[in-house]
C-alpha atoms as a PDB file:
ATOM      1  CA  UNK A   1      -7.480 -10.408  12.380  1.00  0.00           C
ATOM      2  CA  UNK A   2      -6.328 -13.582  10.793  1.00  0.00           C
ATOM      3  CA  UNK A   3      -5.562 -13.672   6.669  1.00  0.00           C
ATOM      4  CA  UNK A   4      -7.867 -16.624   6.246  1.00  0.00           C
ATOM      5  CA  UNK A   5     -10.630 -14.356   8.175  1.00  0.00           C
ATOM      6  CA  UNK A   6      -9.864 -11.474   5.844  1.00  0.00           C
ATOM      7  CA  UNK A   7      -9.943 -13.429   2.371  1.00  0.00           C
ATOM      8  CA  UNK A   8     -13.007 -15.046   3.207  1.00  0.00           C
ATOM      9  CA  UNK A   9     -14.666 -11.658   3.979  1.00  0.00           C
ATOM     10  CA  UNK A  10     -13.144 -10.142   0.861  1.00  0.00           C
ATOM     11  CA  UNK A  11     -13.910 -13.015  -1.230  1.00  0.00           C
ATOM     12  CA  UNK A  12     -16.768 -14.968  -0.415  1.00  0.00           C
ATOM     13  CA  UNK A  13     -17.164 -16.698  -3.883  1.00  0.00           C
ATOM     14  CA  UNK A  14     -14.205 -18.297  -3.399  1.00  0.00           C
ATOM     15  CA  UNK A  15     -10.172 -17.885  -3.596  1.00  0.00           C
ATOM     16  CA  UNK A  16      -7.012 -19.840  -4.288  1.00  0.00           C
ATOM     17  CA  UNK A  17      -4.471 -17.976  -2.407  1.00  0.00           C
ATOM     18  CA  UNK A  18      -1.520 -19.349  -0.566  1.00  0.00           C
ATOM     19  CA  UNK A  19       1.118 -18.449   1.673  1.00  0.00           C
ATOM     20  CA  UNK A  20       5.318 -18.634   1.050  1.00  0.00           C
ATOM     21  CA  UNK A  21       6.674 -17.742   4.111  1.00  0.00           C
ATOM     22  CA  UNK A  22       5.276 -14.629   4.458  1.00  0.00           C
ATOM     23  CA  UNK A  23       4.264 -13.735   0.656  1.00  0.00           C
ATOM     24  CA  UNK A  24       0.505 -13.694  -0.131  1.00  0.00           C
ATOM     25  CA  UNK A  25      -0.017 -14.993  -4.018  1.00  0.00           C
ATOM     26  CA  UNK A  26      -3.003 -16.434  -5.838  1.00  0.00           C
ATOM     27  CA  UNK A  27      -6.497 -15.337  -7.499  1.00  0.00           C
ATOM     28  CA  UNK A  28      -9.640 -15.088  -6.224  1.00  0.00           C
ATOM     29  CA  UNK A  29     -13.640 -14.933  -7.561  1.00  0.00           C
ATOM     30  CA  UNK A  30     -15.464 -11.333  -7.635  1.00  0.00           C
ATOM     31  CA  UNK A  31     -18.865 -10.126  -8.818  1.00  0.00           C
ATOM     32  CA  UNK A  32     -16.352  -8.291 -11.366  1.00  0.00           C
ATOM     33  CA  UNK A  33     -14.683 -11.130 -12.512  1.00  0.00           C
ATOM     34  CA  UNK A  34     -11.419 -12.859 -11.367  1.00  0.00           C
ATOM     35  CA  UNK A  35      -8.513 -11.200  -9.519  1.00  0.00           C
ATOM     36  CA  UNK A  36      -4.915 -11.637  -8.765  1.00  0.00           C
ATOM     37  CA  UNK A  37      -4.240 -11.483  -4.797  1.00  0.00           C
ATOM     38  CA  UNK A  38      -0.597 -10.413  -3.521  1.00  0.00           C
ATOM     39  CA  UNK A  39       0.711  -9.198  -0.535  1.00  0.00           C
ATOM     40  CA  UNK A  40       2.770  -9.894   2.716  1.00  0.00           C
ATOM     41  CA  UNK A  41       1.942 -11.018   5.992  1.00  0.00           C
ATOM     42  CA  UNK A  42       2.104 -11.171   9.695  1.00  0.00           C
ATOM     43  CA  UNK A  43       3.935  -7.831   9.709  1.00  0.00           C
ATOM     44  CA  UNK A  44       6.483  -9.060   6.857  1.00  0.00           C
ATOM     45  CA  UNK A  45      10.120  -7.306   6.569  1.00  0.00           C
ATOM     46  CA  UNK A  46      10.279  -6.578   3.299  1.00  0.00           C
ATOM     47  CA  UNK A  47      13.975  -8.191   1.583  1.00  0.00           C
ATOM     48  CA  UNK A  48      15.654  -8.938  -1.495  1.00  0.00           C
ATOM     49  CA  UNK A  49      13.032 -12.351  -1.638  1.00  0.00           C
ATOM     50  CA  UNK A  50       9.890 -10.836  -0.778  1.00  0.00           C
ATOM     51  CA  UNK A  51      10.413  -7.979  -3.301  1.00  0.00           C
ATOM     52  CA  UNK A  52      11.523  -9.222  -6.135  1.00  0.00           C
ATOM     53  CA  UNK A  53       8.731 -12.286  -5.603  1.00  0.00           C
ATOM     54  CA  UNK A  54       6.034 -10.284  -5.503  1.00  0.00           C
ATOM     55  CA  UNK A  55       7.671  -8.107  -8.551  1.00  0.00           C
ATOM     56  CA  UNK A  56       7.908 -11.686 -10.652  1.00  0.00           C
ATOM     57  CA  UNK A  57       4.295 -12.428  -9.959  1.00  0.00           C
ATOM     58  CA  UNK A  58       2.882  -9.285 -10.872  1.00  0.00           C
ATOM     59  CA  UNK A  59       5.088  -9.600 -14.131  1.00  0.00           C
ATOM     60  CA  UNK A  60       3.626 -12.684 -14.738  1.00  0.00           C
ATOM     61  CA  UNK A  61       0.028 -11.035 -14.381  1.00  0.00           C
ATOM     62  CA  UNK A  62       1.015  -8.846 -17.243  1.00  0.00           C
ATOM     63  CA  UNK A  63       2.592 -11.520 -19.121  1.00  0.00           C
ATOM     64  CA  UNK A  64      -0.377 -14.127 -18.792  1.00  0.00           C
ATOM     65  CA  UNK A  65      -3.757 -12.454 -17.603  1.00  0.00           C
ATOM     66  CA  UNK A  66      -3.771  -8.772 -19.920  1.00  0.00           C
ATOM     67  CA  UNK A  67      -6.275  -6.489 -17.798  1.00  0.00           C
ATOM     68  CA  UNK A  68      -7.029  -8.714 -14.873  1.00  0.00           C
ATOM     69  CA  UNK A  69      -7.140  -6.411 -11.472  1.00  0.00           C
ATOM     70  CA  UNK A  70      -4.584  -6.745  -9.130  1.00  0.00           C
ATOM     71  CA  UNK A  71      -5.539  -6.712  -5.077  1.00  0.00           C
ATOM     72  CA  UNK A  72      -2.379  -6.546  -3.008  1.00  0.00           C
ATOM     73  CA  UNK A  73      -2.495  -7.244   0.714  1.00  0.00           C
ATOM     74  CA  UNK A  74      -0.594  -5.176   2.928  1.00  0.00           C
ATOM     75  CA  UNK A  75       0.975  -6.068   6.184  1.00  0.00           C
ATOM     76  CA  UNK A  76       4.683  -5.265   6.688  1.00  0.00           C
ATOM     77  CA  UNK A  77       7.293  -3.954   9.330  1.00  0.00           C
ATOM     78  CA  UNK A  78       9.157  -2.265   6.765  1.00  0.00           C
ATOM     79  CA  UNK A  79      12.219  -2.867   4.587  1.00  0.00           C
ATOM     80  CA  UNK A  80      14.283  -5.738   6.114  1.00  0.00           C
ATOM     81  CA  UNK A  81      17.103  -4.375   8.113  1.00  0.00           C
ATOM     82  CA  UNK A  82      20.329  -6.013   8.232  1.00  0.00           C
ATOM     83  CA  UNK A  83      23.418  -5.457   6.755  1.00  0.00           C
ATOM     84  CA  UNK A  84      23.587  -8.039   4.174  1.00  0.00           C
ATOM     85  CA  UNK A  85      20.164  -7.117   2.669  1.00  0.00           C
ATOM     86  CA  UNK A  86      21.822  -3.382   2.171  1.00  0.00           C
ATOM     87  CA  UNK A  87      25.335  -4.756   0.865  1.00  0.00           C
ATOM     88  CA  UNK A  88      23.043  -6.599  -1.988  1.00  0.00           C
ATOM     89  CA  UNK A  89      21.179  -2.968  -2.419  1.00  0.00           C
ATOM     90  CA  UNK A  90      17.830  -4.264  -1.423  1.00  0.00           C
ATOM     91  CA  UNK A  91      16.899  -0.695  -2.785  1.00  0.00           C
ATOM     92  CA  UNK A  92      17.463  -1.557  -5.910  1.00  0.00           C
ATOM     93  CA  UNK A  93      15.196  -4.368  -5.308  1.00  0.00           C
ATOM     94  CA  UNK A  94      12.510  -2.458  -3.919  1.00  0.00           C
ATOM     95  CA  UNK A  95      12.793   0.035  -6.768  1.00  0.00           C
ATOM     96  CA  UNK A  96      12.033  -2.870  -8.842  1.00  0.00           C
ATOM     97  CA  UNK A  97       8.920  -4.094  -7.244  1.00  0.00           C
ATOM     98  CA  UNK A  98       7.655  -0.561  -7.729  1.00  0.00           C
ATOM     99  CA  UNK A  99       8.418  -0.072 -11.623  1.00  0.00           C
ATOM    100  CA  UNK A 100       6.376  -3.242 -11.622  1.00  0.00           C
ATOM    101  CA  UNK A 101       3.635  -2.009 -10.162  1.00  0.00           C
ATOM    102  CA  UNK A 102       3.716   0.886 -12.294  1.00  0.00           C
ATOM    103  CA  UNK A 103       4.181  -1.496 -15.550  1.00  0.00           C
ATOM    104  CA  UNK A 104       0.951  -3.321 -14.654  1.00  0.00           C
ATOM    105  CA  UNK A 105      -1.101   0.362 -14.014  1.00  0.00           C
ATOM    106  CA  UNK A 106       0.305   1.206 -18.045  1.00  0.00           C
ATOM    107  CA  UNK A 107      -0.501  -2.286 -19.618  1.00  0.00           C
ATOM    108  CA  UNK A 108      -4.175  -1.534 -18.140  1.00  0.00           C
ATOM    109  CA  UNK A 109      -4.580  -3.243 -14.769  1.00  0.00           C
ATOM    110  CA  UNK A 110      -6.040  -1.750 -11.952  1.00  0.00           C
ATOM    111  CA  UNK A 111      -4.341  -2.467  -8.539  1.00  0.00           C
ATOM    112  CA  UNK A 112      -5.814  -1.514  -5.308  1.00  0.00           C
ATOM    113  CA  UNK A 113      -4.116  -2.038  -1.835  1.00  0.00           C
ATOM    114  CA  UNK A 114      -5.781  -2.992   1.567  1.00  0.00           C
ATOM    115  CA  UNK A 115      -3.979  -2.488   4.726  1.00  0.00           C
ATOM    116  CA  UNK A 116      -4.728  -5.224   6.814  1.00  0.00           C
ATOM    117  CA  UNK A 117      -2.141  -4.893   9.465  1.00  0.00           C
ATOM    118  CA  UNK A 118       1.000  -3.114   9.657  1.00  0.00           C
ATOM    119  CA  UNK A 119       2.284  -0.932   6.995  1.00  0.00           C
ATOM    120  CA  UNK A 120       5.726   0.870   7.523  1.00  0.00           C
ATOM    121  CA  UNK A 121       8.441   2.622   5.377  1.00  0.00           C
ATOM    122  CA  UNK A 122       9.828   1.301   2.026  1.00  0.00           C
ATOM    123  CA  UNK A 123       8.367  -1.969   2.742  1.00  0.00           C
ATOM    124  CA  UNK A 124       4.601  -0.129   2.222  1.00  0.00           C
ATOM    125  CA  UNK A 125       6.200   2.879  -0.746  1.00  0.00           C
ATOM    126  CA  UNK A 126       7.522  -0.316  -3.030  1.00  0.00           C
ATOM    127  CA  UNK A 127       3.640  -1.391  -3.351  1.00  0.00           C
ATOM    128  CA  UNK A 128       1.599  -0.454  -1.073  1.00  0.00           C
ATOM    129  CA  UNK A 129       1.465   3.023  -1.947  1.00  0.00           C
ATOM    130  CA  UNK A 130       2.405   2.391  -5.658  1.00  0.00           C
ATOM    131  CA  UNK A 131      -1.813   0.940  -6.242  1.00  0.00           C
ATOM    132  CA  UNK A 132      -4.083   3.122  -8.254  1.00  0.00           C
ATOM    133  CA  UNK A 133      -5.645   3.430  -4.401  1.00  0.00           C
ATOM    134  CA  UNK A 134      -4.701   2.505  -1.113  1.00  0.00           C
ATOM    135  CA  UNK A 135      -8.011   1.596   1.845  1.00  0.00           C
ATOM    136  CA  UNK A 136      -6.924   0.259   5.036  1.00  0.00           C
ATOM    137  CA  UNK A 137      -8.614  -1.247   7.849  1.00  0.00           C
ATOM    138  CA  UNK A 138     -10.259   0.134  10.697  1.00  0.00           C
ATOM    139  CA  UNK A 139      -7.038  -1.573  13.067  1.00  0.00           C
ATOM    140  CA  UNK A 140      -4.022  -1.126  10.415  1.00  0.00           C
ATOM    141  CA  UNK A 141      -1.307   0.596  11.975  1.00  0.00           C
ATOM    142  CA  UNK A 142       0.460   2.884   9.141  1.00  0.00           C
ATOM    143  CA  UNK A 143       3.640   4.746   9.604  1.00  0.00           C
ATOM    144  CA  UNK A 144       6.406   6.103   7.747  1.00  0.00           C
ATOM    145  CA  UNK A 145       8.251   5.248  11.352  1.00  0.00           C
ATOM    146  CA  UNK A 146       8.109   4.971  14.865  1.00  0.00           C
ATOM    147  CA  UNK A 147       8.074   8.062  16.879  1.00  0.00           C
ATOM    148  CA  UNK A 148      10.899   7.142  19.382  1.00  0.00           C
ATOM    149  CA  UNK A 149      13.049   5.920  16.017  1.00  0.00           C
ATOM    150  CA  UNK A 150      12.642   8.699  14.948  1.00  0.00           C
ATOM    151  CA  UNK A 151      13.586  10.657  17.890  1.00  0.00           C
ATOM    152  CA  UNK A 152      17.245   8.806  17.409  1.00  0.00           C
ATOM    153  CA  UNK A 153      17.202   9.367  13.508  1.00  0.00           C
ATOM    154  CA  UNK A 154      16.366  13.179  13.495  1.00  0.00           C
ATOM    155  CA  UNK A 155      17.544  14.147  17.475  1.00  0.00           C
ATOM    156  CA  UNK A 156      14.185  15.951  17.590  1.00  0.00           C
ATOM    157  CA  UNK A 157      13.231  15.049  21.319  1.00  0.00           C
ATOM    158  CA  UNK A 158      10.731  12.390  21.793  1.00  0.00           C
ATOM    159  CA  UNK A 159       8.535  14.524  23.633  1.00  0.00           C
ATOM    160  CA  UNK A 160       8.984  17.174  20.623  1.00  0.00           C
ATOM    161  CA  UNK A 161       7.559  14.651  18.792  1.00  0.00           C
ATOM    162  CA  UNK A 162       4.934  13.543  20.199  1.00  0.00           C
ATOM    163  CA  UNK A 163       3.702  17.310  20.454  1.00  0.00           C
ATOM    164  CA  UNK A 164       4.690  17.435  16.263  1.00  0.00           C
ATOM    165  CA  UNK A 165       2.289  14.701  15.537  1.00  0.00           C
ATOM    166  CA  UNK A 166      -0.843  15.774  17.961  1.00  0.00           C
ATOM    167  CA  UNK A 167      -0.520  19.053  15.669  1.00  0.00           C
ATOM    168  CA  UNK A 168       0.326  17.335  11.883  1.00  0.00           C
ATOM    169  CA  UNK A 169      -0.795  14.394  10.379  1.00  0.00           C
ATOM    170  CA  UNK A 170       2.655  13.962   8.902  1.00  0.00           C
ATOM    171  CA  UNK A 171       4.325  13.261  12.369  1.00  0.00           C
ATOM    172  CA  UNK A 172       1.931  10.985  13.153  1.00  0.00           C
ATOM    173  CA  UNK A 173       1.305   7.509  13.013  1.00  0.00           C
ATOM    174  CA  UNK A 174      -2.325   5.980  12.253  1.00  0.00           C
ATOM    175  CA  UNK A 175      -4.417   5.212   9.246  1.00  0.00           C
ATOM    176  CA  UNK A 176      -6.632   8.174  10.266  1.00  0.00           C
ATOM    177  CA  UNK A 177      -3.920  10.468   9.636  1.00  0.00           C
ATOM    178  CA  UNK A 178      -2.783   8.803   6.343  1.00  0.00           C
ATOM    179  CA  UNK A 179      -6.728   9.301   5.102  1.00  0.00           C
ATOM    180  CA  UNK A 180      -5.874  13.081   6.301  1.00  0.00           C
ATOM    181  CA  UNK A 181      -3.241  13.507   4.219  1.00  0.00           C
ATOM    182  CA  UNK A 182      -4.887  11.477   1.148  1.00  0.00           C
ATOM    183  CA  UNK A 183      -2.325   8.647   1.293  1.00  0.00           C
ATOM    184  CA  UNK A 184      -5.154   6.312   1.867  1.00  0.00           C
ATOM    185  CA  UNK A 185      -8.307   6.769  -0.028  1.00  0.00           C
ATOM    186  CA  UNK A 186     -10.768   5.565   3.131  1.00  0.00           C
ATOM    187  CA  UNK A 187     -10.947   3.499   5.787  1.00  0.00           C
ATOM    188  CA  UNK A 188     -12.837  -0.416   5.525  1.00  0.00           C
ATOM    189  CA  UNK A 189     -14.486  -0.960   9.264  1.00  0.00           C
ATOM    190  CA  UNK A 190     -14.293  -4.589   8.026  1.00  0.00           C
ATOM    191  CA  UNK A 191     -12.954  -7.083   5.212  1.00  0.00           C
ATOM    192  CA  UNK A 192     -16.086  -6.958   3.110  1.00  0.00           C
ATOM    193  CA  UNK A 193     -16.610  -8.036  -0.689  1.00  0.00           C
ATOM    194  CA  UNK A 194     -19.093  -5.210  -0.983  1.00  0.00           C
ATOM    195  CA  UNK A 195     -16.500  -2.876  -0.070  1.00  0.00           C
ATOM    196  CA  UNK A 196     -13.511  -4.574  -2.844  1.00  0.00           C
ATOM    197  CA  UNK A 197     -16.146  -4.324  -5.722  1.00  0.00           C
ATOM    198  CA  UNK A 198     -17.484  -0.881  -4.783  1.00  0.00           C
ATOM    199  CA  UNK A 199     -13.978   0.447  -4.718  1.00  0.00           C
ATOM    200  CA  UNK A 200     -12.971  -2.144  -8.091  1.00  0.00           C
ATOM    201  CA  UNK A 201     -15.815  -0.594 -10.131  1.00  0.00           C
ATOM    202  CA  UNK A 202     -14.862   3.040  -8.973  1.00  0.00           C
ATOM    203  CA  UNK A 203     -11.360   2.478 -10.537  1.00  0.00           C
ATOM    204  CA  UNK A 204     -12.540   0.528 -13.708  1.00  0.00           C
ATOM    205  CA  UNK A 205     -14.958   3.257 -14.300  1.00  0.00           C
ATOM    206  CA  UNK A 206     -13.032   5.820 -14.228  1.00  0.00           C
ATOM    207  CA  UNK A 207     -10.058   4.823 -16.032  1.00  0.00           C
ATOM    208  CA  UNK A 208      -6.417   5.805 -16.079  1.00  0.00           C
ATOM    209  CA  UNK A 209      -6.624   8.887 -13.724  1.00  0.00           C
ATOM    210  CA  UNK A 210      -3.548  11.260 -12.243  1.00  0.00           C
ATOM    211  CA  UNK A 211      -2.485  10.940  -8.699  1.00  0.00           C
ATOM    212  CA  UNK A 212      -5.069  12.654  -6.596  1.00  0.00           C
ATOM    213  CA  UNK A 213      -3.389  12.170  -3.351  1.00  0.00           C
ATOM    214  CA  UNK A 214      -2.274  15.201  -2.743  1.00  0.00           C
ATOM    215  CA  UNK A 215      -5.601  17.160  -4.216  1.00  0.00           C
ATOM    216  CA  UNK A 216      -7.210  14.998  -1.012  1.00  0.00           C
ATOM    217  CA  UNK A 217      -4.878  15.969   1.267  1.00  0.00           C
ATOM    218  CA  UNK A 218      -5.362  19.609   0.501  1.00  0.00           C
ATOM    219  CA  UNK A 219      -9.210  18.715   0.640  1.00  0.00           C
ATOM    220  CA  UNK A 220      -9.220  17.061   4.351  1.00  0.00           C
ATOM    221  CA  UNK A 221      -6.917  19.410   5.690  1.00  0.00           C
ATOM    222  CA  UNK A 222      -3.693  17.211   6.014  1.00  0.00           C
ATOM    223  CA  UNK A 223      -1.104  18.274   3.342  1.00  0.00           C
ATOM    224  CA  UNK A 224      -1.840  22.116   2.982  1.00  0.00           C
ATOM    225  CA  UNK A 225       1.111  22.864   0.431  1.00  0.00           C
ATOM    226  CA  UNK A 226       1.695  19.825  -1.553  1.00  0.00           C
ATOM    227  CA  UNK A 227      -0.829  20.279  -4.154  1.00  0.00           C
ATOM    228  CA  UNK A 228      -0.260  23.908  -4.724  1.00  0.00           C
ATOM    229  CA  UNK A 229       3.673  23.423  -4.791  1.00  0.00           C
ATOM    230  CA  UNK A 230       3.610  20.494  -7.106  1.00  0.00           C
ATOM    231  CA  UNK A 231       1.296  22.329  -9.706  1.00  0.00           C
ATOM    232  CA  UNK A 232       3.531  25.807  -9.438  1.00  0.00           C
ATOM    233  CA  UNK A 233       6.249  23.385 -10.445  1.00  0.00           C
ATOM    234  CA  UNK A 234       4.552  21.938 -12.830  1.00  0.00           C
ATOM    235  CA  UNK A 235       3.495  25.793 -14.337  1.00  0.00           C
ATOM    236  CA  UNK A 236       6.708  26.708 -13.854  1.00  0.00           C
END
């Protein structure tokens, strides 16, 4: 599915958004009001450029539009690999996007993420995964990695693997698995403006909230421990 396909169906009264290479940036008309749209696309790898221009635009959301809600459009490969991007501690970069992200959630702007193709790694963490909630499509592939990478990272055996993630959602790739473990709040069968303001209002109504992702995970039977660990720490 094309990006012009997918802001049309999420906006429908209308959107200035325009592309930089592959950074998404620009605002768009909802039955709520007026929105800022970033993101990536056509599978995007995520460098020192990408992050720290989506970071200045959502600073300049802060700076200029108090309260307006932020929509960011996911659809990366990842963090850029090369060496040269990890000399200049594209980390640090990422790291940055994300304290962003979190800045804008404080100063009172809700952010909600979309999947709409790929989402992989630190490229989807650094904002993907740093919204108030995360919805992909019904054909977004989401992974922390591949499986056969992962066979070389870990020297689990690929076939190990695969048998690992037909058992756990946390081997395996998919955005059904990722609603499993609560990482994505639910999955859109379509780009639809119905959908965005449904899942807009939701957040707006219900304020500043604590990260349920784990609570959901517990709930649908994905993450069986990480809610009960986090809150013996947090008794502790």
């Amino acid at each position: 599915m094309n990006l012009q396909h997918i802001l049309d169906g999420l906006f429908p009264a209308g959107h200035d958004v325009s592309v930089h290479g592959q950074l998404v940036a620009g605002c768009a008309q909802t039955a709520l009001g007026t929105v800022t749209v970033l993101g990536t696309t056509d599978a995007a790898a995520i460098g020192h450029d990408i992050a720290l221009g989506l970071a200045g635009r959502v600073l300049d959301v802060v700076d200029e539009h108090p309260g307006r809600p932020i929509v960011f459009l996911v659809d990366t490969k990842g963090q850029a690999l090369s060496r040269a991007e990890e000399l200049l501690c594209l980390n640090g970069s990422l790291a940055h996007l994300a304290r962003c992200v979190d800045l804008a959630r404080r100063q009172g702007h809700t952010s909600l993420a979309l999947v709409t193709g790929e989402a992989v790694s630190g490229g989807f963490l650094s904002f993907g995964l740093m919204a108030d909630k995360t919805y992909a499509l019904a054909d977004a592939q989401v992974r922390v990695m591949d499986l056969k990478a992962m066979a070389r990272v870990t020297k689990i055996p690929y076939e190990r693997l695969q048998e690992l993630a037909a058992e756990s959602p946390t081997f395996a790739p998919g955005a059904e698995n990722y609603l499993r473990m609560g990482a994505i709040e639910a999955i859109w069968d379509a780009p639809r403006a119905a959908l965005l303001e449904a899942a807009l209002a939701g957040q707006q109504a219900a304020g500043p909230a604590a990260d349920e992702r784990m609570a959901r995970g517990a709930e649908r039977g994905g993450r069986h421990l990480a809610a009960a660990t986090a809150a013996a720490v947090v008794s502790a």
